[in-house]
N, C-alpha and C. Protein backbone atom coordinates (compact mmCIF):
# COMPACT_ATOMS: atom_id res chain seq x y z
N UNK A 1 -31.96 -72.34 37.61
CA UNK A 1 -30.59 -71.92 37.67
C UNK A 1 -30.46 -70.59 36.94
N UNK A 2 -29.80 -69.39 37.65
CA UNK A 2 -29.57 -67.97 37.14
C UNK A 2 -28.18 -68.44 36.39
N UNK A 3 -27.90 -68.05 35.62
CA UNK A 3 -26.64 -67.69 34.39
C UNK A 3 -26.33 -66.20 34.58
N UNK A 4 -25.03 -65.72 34.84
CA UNK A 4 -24.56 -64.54 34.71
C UNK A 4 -23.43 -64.60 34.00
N UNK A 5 -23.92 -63.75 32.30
CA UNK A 5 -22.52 -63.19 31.61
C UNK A 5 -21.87 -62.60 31.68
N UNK A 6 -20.19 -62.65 31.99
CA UNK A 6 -19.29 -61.69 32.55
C UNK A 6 -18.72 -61.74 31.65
N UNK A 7 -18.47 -60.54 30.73
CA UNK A 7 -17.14 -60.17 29.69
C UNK A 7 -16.00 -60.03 29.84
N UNK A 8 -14.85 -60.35 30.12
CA UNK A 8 -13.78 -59.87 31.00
C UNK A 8 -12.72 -59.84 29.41
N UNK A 9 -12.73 -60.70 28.84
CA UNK A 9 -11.44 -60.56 27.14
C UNK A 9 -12.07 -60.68 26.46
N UNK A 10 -11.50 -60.60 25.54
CA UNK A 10 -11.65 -60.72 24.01
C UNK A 10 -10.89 -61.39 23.05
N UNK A 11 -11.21 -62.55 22.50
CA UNK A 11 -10.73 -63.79 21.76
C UNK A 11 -11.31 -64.21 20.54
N UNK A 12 -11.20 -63.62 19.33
CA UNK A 12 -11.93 -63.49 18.21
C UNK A 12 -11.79 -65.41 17.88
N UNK A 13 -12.89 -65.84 17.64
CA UNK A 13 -13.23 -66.97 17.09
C UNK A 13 -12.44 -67.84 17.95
N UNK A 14 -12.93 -68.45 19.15
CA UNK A 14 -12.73 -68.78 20.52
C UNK A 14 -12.79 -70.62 19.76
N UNK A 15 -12.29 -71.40 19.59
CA UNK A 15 -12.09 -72.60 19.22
C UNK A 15 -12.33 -74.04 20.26
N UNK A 16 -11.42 -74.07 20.74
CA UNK A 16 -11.37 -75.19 21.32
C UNK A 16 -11.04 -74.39 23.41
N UNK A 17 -11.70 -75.38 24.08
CA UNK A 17 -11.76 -74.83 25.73
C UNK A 17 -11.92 -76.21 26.19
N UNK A 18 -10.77 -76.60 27.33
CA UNK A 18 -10.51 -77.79 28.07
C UNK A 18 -10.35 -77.28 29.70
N UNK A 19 -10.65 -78.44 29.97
CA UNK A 19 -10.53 -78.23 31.99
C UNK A 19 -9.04 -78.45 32.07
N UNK A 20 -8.36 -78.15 32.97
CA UNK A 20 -6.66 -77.94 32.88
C UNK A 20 -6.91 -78.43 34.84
N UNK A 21 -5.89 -78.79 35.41
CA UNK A 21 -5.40 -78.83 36.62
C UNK A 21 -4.16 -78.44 36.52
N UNK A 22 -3.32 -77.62 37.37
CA UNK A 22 -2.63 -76.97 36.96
C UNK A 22 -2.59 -76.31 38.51
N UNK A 23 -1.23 -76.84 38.80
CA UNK A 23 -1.00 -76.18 40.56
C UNK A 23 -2.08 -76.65 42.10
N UNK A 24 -2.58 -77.52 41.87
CA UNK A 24 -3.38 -78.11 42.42
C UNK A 24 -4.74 -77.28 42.60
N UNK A 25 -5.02 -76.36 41.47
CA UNK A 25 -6.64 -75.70 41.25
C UNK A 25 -6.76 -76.33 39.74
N UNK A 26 -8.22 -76.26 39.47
CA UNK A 26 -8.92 -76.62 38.67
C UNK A 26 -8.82 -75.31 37.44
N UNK A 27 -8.67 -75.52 36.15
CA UNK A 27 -8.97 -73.67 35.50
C UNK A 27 -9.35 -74.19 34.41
N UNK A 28 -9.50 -73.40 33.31
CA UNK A 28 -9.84 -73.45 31.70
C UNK A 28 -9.08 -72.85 31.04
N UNK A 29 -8.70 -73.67 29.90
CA UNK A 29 -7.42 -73.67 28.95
C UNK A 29 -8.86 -73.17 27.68
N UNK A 30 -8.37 -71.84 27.12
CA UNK A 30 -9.20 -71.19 25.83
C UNK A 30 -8.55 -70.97 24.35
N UNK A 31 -8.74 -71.20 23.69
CA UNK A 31 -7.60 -71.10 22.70
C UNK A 31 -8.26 -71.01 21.11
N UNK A 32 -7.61 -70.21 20.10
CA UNK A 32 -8.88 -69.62 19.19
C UNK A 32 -8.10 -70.22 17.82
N UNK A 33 -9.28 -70.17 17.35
CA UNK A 33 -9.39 -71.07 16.08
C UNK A 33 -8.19 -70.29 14.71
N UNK A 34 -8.32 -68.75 14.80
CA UNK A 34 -7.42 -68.67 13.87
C UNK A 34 -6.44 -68.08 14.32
N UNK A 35 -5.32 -67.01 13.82
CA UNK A 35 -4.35 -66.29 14.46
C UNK A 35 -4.73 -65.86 15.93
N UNK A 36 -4.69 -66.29 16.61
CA UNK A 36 -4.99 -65.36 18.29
C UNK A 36 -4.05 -66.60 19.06
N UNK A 37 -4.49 -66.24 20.53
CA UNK A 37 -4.02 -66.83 21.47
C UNK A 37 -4.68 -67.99 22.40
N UNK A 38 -3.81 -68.61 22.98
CA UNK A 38 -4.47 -68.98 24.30
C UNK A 38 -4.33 -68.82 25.43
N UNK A 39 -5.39 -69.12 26.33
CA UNK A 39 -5.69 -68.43 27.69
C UNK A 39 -5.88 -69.21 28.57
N UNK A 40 -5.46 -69.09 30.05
CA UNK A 40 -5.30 -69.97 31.09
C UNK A 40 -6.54 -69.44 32.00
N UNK A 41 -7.23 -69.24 32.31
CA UNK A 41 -8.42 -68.56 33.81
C UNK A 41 -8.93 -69.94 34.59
N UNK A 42 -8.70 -69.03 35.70
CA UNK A 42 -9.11 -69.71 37.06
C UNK A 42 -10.77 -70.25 36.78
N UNK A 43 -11.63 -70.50 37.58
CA UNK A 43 -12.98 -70.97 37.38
C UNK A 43 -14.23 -69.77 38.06
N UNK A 44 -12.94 -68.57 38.54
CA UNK A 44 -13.81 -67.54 38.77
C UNK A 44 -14.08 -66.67 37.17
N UNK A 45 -13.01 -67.09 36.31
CA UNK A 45 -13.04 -66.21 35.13
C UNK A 45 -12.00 -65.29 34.86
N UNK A 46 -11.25 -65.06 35.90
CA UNK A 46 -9.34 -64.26 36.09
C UNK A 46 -8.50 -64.99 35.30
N UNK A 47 -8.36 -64.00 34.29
CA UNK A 47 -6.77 -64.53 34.09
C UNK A 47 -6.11 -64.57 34.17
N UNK A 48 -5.30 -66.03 34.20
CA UNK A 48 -3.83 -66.59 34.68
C UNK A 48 -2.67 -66.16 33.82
N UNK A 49 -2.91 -66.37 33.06
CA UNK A 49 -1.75 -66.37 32.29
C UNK A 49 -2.37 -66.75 30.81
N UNK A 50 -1.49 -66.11 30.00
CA UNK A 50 -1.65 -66.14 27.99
C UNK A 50 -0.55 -66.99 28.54
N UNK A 51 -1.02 -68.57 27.58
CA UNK A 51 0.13 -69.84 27.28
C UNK A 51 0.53 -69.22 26.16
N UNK A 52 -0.16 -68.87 25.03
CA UNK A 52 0.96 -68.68 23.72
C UNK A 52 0.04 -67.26 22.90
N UNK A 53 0.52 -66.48 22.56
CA UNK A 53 -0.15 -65.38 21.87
C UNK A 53 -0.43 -66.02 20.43
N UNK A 54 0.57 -66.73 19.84
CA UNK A 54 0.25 -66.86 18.52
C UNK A 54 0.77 -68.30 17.85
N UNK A 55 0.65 -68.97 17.35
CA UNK A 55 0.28 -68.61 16.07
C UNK A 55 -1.57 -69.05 15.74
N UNK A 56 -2.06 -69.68 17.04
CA UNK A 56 -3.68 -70.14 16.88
C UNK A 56 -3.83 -70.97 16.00
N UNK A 57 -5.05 -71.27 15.39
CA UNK A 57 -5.24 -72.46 14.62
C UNK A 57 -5.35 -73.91 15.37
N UNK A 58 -5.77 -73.68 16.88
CA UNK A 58 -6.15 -74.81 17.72
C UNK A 58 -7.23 -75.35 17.50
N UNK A 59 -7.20 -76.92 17.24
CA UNK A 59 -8.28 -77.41 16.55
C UNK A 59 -8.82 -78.02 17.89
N UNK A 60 -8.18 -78.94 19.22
CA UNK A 60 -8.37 -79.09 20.19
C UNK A 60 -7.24 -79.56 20.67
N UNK A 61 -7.87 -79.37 22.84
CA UNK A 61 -6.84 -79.65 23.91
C UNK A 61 -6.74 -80.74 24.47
N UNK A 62 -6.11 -81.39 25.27
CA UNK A 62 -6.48 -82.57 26.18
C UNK A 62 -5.52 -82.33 27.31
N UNK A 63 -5.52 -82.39 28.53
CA UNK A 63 -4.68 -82.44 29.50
C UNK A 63 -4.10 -84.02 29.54
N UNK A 64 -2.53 -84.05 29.25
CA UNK A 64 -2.13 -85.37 29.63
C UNK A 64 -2.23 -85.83 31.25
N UNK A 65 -2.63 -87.13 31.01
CA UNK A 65 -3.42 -87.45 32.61
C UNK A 65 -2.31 -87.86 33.28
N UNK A 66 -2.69 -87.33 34.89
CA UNK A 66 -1.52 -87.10 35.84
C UNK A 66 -0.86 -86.09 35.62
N UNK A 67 -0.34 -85.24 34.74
CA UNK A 67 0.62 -84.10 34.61
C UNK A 67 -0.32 -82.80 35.65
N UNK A 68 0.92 -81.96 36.10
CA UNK A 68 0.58 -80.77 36.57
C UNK A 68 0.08 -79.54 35.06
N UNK A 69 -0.67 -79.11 34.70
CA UNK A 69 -0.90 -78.38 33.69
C UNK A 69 -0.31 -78.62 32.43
N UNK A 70 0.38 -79.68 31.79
CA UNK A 70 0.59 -80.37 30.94
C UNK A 70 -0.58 -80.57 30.03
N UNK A 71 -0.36 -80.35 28.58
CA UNK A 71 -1.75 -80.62 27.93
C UNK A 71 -1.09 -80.54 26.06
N UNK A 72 -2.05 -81.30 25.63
CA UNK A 72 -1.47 -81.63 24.04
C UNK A 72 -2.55 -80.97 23.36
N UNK A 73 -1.99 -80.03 22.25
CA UNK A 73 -3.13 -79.28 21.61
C UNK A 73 -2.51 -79.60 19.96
N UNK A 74 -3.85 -79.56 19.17
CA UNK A 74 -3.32 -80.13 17.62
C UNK A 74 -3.74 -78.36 17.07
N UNK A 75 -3.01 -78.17 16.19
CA UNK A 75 -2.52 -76.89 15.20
C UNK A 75 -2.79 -77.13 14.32
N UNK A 76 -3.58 -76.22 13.12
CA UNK A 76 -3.79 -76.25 11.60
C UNK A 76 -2.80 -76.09 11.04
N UNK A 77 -1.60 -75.38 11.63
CA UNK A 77 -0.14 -75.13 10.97
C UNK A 77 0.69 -76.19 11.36
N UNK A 78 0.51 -77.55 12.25
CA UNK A 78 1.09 -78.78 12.28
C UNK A 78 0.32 -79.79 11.27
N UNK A 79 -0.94 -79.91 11.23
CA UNK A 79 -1.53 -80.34 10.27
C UNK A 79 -1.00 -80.62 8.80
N UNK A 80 -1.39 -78.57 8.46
CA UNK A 80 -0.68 -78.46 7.32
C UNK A 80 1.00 -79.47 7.36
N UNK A 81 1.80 -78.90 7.99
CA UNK A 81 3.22 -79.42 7.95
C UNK A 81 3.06 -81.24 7.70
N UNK A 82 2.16 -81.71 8.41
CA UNK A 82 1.96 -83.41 8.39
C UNK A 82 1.65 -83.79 6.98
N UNK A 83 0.36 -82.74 6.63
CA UNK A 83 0.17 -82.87 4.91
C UNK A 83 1.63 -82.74 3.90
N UNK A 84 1.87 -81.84 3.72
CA UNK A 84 2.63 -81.88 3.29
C UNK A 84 4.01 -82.45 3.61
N UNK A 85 4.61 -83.01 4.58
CA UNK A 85 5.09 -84.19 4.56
C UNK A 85 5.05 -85.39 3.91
N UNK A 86 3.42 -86.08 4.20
CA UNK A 86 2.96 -86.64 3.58
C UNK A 86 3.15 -87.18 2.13
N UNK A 87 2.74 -85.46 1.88
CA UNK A 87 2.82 -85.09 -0.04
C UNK A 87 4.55 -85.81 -0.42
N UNK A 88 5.11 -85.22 0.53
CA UNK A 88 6.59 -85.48 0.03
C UNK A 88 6.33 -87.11 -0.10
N UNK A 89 6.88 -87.51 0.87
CA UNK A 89 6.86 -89.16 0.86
C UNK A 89 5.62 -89.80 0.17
N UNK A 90 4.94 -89.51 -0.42
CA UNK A 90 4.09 -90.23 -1.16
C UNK A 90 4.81 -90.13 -2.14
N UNK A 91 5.00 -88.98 -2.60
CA UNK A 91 5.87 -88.50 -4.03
C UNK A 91 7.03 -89.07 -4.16
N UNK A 92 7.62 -89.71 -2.87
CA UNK A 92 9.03 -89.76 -3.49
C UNK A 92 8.54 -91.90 -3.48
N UNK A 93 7.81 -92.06 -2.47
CA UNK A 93 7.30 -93.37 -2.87
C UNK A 93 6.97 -93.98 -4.10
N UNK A 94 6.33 -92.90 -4.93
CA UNK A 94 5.57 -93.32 -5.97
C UNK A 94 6.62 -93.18 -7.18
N UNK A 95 7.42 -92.31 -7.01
CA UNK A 95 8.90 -92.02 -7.94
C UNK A 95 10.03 -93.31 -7.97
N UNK A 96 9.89 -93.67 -6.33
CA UNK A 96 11.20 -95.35 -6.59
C UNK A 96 10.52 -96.15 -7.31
N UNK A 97 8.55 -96.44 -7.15
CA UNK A 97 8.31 -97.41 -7.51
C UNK A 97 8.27 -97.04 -9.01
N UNK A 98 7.86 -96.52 -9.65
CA UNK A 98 8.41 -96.17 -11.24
C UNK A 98 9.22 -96.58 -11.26
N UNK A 99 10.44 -95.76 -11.06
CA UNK A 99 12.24 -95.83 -11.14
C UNK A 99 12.68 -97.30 -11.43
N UNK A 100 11.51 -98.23 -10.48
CA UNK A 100 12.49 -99.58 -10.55
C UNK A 100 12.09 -100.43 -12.08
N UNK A 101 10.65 -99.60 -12.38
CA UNK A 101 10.45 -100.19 -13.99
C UNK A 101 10.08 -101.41 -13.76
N UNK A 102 9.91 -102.35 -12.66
CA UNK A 102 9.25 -103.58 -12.09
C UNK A 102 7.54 -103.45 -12.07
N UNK A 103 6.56 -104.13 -13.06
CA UNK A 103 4.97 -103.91 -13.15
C UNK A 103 5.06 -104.15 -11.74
N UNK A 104 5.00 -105.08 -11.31
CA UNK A 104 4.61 -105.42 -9.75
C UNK A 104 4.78 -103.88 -8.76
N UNK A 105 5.75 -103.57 -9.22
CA UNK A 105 5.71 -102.38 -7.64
C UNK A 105 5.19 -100.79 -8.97
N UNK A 106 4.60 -100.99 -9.90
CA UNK A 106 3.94 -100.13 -10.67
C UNK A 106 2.70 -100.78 -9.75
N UNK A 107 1.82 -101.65 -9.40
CA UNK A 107 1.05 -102.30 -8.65
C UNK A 107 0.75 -101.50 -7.40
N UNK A 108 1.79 -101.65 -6.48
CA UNK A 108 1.95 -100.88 -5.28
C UNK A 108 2.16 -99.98 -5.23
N UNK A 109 1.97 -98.91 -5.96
CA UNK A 109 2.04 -97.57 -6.38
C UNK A 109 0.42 -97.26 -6.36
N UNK A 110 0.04 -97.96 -7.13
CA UNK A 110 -1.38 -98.31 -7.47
C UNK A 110 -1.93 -98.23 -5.98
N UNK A 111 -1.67 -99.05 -5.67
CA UNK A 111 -2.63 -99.99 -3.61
C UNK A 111 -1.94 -98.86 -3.01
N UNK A 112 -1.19 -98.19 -2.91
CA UNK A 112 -0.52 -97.41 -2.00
C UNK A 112 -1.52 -95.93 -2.40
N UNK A 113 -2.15 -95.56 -3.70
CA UNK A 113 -2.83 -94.54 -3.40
C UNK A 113 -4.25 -94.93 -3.51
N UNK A 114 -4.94 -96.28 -3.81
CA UNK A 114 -6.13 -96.68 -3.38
C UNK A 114 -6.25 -96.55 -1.57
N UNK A 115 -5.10 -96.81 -1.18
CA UNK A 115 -4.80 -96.92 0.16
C UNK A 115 -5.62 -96.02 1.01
N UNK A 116 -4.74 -94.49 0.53
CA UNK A 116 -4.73 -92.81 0.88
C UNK A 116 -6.33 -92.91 0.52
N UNK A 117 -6.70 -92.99 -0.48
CA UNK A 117 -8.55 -92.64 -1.12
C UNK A 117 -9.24 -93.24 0.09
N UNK A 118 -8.89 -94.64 0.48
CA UNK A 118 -9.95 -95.10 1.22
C UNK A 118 -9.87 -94.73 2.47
N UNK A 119 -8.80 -94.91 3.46
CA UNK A 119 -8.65 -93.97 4.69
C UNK A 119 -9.33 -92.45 4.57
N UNK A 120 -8.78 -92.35 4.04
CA UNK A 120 -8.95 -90.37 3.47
C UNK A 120 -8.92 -89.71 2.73
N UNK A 121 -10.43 -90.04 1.78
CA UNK A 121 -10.76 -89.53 0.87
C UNK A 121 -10.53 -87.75 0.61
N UNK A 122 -10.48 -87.04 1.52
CA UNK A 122 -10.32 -85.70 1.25
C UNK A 122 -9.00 -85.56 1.34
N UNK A 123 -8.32 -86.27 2.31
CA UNK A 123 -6.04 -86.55 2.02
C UNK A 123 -5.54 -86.78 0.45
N UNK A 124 -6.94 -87.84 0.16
CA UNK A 124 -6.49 -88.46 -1.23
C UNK A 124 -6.50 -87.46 -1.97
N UNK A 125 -7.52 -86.72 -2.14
CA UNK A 125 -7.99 -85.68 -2.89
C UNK A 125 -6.54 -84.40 -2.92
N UNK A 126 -6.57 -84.11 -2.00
CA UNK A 126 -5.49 -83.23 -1.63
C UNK A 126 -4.19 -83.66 -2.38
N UNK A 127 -3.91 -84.76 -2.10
CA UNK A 127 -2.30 -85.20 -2.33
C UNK A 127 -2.71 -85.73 -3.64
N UNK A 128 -3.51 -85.97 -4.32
CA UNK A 128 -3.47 -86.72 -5.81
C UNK A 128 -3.33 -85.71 -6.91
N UNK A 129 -4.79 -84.96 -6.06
CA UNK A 129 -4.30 -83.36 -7.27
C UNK A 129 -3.73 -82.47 -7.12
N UNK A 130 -2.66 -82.46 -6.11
CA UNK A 130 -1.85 -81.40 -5.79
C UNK A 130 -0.88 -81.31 -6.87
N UNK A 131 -0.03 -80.66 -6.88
CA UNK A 131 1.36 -80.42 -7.78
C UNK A 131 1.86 -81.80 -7.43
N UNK A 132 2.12 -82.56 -6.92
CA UNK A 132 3.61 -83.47 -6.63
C UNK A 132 2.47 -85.06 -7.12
N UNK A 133 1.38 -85.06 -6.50
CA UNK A 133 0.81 -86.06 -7.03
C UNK A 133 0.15 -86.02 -8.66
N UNK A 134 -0.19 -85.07 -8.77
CA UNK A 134 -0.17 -84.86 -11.04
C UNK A 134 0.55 -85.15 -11.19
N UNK A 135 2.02 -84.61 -10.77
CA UNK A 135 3.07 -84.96 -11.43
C UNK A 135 3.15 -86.44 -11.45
N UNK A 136 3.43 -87.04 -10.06
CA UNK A 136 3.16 -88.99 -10.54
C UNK A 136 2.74 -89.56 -10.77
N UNK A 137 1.48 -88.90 -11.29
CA UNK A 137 0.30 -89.49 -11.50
C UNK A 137 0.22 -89.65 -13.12
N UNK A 138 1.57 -89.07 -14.05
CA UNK A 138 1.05 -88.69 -15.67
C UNK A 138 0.61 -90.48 -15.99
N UNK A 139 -0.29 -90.10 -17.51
CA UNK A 139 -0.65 -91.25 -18.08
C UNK A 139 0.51 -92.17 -18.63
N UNK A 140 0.32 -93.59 -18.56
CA UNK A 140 0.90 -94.06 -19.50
C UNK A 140 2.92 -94.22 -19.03
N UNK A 141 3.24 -94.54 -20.18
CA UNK A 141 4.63 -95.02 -20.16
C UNK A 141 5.37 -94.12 -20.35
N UNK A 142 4.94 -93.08 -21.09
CA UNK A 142 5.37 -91.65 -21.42
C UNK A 142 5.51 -90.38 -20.35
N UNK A 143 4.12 -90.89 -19.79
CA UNK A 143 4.19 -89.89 -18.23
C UNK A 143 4.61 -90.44 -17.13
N UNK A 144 5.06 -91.68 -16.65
CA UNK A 144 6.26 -92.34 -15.86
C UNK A 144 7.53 -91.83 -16.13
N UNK A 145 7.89 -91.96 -17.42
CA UNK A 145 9.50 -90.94 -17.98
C UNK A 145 9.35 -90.03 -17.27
N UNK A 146 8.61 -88.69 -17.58
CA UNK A 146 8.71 -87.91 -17.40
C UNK A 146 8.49 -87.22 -16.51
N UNK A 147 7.97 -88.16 -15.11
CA UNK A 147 7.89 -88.31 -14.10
C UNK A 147 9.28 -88.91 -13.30
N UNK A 148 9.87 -89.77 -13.92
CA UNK A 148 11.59 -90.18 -13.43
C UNK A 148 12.14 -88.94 -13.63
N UNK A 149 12.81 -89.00 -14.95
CA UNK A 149 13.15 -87.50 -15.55
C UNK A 149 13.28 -85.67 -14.73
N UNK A 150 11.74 -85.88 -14.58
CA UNK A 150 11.92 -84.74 -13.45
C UNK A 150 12.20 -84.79 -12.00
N UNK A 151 12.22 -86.02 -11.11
CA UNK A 151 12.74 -86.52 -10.19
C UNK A 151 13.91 -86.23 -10.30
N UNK A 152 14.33 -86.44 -11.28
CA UNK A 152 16.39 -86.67 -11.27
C UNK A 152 16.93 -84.98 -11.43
N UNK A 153 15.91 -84.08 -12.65
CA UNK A 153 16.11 -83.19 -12.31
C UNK A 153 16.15 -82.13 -10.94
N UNK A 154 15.18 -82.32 -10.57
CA UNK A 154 15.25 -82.01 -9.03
C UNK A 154 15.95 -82.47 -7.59
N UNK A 155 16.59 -83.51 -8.08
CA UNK A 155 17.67 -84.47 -7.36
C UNK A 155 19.00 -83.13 -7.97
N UNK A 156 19.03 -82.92 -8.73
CA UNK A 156 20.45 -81.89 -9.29
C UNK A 156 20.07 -80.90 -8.75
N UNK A 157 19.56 -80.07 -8.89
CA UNK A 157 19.16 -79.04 -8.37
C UNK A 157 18.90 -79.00 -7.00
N UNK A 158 17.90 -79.42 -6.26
CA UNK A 158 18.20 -79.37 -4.91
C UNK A 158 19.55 -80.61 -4.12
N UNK A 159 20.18 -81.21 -4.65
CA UNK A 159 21.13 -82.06 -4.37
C UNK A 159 20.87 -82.79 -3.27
N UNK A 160 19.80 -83.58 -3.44
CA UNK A 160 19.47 -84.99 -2.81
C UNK A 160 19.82 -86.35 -2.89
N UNK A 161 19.84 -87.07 -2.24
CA UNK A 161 20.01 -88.44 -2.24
C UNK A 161 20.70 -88.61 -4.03
């Protein structure tokens, strides 16, 4: 079998590439790992159409099955956003269960971030030593206070719940 390389663009750090159907032809969905775009081409190598110039960070594609060119792609900048979501609601999890001053759900505070470690040890990692998990994390009876304490402060200040 002969191989012929045809250069036709340019896509700095080319990431993730899926088969697409799309108008009843077959093409390739290209899409790059950091700030760049993605790209639609036929199976001669023409391009169709740029789906999105920016923001990149496509980790991978999938065409939802049966759809006409329909396709689900995951983002390092949705990621991020899920993490830190995450961060939040762990944080504010781990803040009621203090708050209620009940050992038992001091317990489930406990199992709730053995939880995170064992699923996902590098999540755990992330969210334990981040800013919001130190913070719930202080030692002792002293660093629970002051872990409520600053909860409530930040409840005034940003005017939450």
């Amino acid at each position: 079998m002969k191989v012929n390389k045809i250069k036709t663009h340019e896509l700095e750090k080319c990431y993730a590439i899926s088969p697409l159907t799309y108008n009843g032809a077959e093409h390739i969905l290209i899409a790059a790992e950091k700030v760049n775009k993605c790209l639609l081409f036929d199976l001669d190598g023409n391009l169709e159409e740029t789906v999105w110039d920016e923001p990149g960070g496509t980790m991978s594609m999938v065409q939802v099955p049966g759809s006409n060119g329909q396709f689900l792609a995951t983002h390092k900048k949705l990621r991020n956003y899920m993490l830190n979501y995450l961060d939040i609601i762990t944080t504010v999890s781990s803040i009621m269960l203090i708050y209620s001053g009940v050992e038992e759900n001091l317990e489930k505070k406990n199992e709730l971030w053995k939880y995170i470690k064992q699923k996902d040890p590098v999540v755990f990692f992330r969210l334990r030593y981040g800013l919001l998990g130190s913070y719930t994390n202080l030692p002792g009876k002293g660093g629970r206070k002051i872990s409520v304490e600053g909860y409530k402060l930040c409840q005034r200040f940003f005017k939450f719940n």
